[in-house]
C-alpha atoms as a PDB file:
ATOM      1  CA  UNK A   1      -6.420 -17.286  11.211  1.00  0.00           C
ATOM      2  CA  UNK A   2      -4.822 -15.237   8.334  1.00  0.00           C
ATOM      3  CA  UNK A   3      -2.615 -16.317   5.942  1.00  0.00           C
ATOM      4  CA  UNK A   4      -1.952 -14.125   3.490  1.00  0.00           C
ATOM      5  CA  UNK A   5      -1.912 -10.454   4.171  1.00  0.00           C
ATOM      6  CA  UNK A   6      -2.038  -7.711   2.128  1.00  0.00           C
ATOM      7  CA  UNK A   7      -0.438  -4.587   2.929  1.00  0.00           C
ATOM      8  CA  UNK A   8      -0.894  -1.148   0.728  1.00  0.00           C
ATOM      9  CA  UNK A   9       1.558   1.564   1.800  1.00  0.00           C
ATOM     10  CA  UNK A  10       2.649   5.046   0.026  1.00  0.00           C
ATOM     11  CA  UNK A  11       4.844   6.174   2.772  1.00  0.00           C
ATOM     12  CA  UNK A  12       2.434   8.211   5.149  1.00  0.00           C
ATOM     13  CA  UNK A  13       2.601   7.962   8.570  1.00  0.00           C
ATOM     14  CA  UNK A  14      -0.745   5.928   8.479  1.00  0.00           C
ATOM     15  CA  UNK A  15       0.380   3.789   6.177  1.00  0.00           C
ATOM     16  CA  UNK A  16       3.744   3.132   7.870  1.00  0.00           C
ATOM     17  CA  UNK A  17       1.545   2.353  11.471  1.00  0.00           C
ATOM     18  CA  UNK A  18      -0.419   0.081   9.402  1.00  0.00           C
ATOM     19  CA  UNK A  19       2.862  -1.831   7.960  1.00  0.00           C
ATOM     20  CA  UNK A  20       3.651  -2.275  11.870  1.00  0.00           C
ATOM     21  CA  UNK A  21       0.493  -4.183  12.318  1.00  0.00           C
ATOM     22  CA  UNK A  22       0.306  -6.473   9.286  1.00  0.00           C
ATOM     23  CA  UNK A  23       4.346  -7.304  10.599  1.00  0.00           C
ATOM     24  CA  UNK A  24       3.257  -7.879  14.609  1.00  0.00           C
ATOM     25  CA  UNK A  25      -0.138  -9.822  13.023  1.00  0.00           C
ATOM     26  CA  UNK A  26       1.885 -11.790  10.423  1.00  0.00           C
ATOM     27  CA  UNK A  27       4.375 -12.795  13.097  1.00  0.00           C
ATOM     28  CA  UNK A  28       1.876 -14.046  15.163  1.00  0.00           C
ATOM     29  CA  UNK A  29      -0.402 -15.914  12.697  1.00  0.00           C
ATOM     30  CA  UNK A  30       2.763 -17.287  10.472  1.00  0.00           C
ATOM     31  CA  UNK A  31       1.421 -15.653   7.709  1.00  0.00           C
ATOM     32  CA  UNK A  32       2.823 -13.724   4.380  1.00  0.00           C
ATOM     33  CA  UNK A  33       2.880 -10.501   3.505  1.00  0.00           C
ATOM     34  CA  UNK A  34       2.242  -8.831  -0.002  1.00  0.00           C
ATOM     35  CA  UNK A  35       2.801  -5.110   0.042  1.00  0.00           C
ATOM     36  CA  UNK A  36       1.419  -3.022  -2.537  1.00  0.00           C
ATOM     37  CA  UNK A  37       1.711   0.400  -3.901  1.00  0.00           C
ATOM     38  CA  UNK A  38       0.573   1.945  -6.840  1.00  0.00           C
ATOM     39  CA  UNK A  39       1.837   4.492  -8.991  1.00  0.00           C
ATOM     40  CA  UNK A  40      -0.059   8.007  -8.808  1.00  0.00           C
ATOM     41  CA  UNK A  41       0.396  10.096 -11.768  1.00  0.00           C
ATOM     42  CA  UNK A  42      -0.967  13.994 -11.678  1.00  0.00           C
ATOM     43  CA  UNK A  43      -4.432  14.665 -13.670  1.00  0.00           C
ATOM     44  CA  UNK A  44      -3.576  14.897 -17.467  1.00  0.00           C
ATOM     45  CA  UNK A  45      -4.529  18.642 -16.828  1.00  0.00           C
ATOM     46  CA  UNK A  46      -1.121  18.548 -14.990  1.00  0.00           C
ATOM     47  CA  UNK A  47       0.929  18.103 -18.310  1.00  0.00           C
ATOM     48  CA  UNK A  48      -0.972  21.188 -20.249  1.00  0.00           C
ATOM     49  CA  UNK A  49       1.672  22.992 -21.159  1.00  0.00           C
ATOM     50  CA  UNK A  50       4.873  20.765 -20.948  1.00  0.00           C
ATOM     51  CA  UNK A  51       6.694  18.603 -23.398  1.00  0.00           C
ATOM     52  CA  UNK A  52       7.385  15.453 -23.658  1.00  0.00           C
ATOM     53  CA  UNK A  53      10.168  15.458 -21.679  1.00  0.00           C
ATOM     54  CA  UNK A  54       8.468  17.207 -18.833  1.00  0.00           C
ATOM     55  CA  UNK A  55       6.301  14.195 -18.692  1.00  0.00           C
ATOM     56  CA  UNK A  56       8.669  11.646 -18.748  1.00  0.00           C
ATOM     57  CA  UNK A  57      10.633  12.718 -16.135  1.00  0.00           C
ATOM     58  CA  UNK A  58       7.439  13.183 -14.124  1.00  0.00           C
ATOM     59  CA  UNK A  59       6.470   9.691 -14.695  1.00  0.00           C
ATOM     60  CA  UNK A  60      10.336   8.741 -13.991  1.00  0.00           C
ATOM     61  CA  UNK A  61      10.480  10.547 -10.720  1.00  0.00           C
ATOM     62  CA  UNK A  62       6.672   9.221  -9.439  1.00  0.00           C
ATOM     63  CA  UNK A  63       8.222   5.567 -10.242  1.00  0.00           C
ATOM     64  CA  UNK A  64      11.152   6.011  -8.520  1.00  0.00           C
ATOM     65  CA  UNK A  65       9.512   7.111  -5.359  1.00  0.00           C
ATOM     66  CA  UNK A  66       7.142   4.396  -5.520  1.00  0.00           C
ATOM     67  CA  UNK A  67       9.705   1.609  -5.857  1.00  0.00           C
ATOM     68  CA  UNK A  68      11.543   3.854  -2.747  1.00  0.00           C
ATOM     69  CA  UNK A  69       8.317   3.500  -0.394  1.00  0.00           C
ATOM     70  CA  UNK A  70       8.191  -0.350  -1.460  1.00  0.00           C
ATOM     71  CA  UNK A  71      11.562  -1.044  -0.995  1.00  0.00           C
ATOM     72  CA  UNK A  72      11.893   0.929   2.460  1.00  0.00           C
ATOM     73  CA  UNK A  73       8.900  -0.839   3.497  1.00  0.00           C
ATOM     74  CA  UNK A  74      10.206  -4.165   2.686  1.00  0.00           C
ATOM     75  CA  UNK A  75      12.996  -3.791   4.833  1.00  0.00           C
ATOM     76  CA  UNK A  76      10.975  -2.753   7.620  1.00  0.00           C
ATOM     77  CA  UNK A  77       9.745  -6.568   7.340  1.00  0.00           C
ATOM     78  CA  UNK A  78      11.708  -8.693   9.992  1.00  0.00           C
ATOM     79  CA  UNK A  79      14.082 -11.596   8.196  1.00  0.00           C
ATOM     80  CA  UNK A  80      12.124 -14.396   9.137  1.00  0.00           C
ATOM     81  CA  UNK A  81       8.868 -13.676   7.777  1.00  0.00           C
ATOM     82  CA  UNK A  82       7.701 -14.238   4.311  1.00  0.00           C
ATOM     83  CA  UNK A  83       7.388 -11.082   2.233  1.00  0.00           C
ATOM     84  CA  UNK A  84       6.594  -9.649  -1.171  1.00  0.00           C
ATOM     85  CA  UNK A  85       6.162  -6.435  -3.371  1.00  0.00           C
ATOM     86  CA  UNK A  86       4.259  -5.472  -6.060  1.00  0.00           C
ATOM     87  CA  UNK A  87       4.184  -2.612  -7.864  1.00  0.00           C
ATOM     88  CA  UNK A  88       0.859  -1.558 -10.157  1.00  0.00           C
ATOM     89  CA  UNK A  89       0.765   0.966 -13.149  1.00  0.00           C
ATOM     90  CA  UNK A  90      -3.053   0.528 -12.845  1.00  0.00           C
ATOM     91  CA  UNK A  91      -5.233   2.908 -10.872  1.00  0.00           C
ATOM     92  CA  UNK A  92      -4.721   1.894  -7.224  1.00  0.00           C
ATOM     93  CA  UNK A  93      -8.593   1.557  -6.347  1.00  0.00           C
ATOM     94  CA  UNK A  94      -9.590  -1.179  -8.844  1.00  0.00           C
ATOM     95  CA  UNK A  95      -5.751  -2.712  -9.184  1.00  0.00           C
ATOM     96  CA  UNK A  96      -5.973  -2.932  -4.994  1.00  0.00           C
ATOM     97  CA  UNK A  97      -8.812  -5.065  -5.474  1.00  0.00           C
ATOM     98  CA  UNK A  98      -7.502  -7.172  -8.112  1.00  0.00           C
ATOM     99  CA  UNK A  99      -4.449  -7.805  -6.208  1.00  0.00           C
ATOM    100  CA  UNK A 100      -6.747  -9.023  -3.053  1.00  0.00           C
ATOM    101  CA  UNK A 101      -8.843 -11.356  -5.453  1.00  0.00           C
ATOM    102  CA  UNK A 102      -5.699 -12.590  -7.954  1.00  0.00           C
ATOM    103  CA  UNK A 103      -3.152 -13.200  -4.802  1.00  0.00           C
ATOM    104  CA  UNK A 104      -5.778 -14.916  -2.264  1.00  0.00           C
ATOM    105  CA  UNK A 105      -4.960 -12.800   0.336  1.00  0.00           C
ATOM    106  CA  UNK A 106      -7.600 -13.155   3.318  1.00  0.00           C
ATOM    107  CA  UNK A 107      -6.706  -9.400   4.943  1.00  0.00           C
ATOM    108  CA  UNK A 108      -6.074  -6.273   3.848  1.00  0.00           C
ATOM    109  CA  UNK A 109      -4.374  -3.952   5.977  1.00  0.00           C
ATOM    110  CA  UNK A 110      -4.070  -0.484   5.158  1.00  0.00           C
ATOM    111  CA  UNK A 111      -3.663   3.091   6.311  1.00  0.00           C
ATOM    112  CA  UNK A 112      -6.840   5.135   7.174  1.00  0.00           C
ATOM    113  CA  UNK A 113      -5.015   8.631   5.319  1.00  0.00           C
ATOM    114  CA  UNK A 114      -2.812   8.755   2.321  1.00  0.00           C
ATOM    115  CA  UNK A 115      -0.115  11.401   1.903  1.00  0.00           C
ATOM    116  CA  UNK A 116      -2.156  14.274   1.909  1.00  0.00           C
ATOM    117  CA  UNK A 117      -5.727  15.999   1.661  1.00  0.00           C
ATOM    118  CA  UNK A 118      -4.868  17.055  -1.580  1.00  0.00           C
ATOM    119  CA  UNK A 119      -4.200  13.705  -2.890  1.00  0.00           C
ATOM    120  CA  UNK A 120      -7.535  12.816  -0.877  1.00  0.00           C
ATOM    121  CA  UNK A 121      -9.431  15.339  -2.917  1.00  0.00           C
ATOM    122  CA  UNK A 122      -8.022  14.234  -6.430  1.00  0.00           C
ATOM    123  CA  UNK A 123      -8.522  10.041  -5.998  1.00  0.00           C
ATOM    124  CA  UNK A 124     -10.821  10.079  -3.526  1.00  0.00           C
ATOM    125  CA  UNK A 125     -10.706   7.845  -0.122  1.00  0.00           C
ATOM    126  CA  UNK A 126      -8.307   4.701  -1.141  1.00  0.00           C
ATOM    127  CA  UNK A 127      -9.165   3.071   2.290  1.00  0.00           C
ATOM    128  CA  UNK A 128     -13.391   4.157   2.153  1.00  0.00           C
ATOM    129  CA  UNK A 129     -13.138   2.280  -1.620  1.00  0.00           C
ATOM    130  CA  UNK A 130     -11.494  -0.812  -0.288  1.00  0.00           C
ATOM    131  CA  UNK A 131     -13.716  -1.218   2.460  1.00  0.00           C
ATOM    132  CA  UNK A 132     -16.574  -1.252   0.794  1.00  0.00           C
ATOM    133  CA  UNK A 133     -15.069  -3.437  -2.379  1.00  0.00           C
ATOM    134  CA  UNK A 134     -13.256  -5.843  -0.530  1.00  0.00           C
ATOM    135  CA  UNK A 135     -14.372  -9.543  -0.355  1.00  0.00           C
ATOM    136  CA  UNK A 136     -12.169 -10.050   2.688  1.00  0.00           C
ATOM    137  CA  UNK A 137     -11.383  -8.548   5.942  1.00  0.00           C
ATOM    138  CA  UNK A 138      -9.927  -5.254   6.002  1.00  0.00           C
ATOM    139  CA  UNK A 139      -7.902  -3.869   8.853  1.00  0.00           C
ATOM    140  CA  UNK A 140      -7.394   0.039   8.824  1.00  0.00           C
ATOM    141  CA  UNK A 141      -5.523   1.835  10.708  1.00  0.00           C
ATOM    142  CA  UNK A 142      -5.047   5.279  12.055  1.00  0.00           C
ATOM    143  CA  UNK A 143      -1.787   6.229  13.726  1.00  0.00           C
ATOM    144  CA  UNK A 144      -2.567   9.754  15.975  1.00  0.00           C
ATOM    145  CA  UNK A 145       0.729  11.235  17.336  1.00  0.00           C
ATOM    146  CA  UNK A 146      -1.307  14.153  18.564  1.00  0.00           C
ATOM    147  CA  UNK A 147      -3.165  12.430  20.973  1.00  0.00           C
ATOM    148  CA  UNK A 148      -0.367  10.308  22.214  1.00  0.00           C
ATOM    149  CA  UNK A 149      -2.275   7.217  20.810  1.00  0.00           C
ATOM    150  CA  UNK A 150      -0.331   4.948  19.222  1.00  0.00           C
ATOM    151  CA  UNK A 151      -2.956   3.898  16.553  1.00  0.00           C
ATOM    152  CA  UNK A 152      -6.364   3.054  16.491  1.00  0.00           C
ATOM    153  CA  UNK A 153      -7.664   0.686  14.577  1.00  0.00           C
ATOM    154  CA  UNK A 154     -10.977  -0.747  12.352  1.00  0.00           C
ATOM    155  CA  UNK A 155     -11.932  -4.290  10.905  1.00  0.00           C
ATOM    156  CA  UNK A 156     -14.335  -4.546   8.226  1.00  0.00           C
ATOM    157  CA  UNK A 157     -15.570  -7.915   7.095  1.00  0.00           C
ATOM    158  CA  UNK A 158     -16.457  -6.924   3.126  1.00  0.00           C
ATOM    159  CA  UNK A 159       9.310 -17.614   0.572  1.00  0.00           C
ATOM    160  CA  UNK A 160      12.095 -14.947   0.006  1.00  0.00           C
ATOM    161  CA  UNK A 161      15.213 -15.480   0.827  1.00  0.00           C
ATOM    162  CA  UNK A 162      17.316 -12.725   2.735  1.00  0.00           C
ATOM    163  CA  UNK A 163      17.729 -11.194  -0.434  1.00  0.00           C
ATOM    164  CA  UNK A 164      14.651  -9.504  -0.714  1.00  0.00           C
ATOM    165  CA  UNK A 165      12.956  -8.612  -3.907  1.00  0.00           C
ATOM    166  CA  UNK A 166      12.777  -5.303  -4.721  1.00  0.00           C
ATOM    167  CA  UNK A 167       9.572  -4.747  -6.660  1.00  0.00           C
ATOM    168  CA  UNK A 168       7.478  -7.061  -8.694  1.00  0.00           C
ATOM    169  CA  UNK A 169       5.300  -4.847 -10.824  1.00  0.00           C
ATOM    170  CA  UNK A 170       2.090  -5.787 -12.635  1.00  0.00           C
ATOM    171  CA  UNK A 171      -0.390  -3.838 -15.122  1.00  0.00           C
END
């Protein structure tokens, strides 16, 4: 049925619950995975203040993290299955949706939080955006260790070797 899945992770617990889906689903539909992050810089009202080198090494360090979260969840990805990273410098809501329509992916699964309500506050709902902007299927996902759920889930209808890449990035 799918193909071609998209994954978007930053590293939160939703997102990481959501990776575990896309990797049981791929399995089972012998399908590829694309995982995606993008880069989130603070507000420019962030760098009042600071020099140059101040924001350098804050745009170093958010890279570096980024390319961490990819990598890590590249090798959650089991050998046999096809898998991909990409990387994008471009805001995540509109780059997320060119990535669905440029790499003909047919799903989207994602994580229903992001890594905090801050964050949330600042960009706005990644996973509300995509739903609604998506021209394929998107799966989110919720993972709720409080309840002793494993996850809970929504569907909206809107080759490497064993050397795995480590990120490809776009614009």
């Amino acid at each position: 049925m799918f193909q071609n899945i998209l994954v978007a992770t930053d590293g939160s617990p939703d997102a990481d619950e959501a990776l575990r889906q896309a990797i049981d689903l791929a399995d089972s539909e012998h399908a590829r995975l694309t995982l995606f992050s993008s880069l989130v810089m603070p507000p420019s009202a962030a760098y009042i203040g600071a020099g140059g080198a101040v924001a350098a090494t804050i745009a170093a360090d958010a890279e570096s993290e980024t390319e961490a979260i990819l990598q890590t969840a590249v090798d959650q990805v089991p050998d046999h299955l096809p898998v991909t990273s990409v990387l994008s410098s471009a805001p995540v809501r509109p780059a997320l949706i060119r990535q669905i329509k440029d790499g003909a992916h047919d799903l989207v699964v994602m994580g229903s939080r992001g890594r905090g309500a801050l964050r949330s506050v600042l960009l706005g709902s990644v996973s509300h955006y995509v739903l609604h902007h998506s021209p394929v299927p998107v799966l989110i996902v919720h993972s709720d260790p409080e309840r002793g759920l494993e996850s809970s889930a929504t569907v909206s209808q809107s080759q490497t070797t064993s050397d795995r890449p480590t990120v490809n990035a776009i614009a």
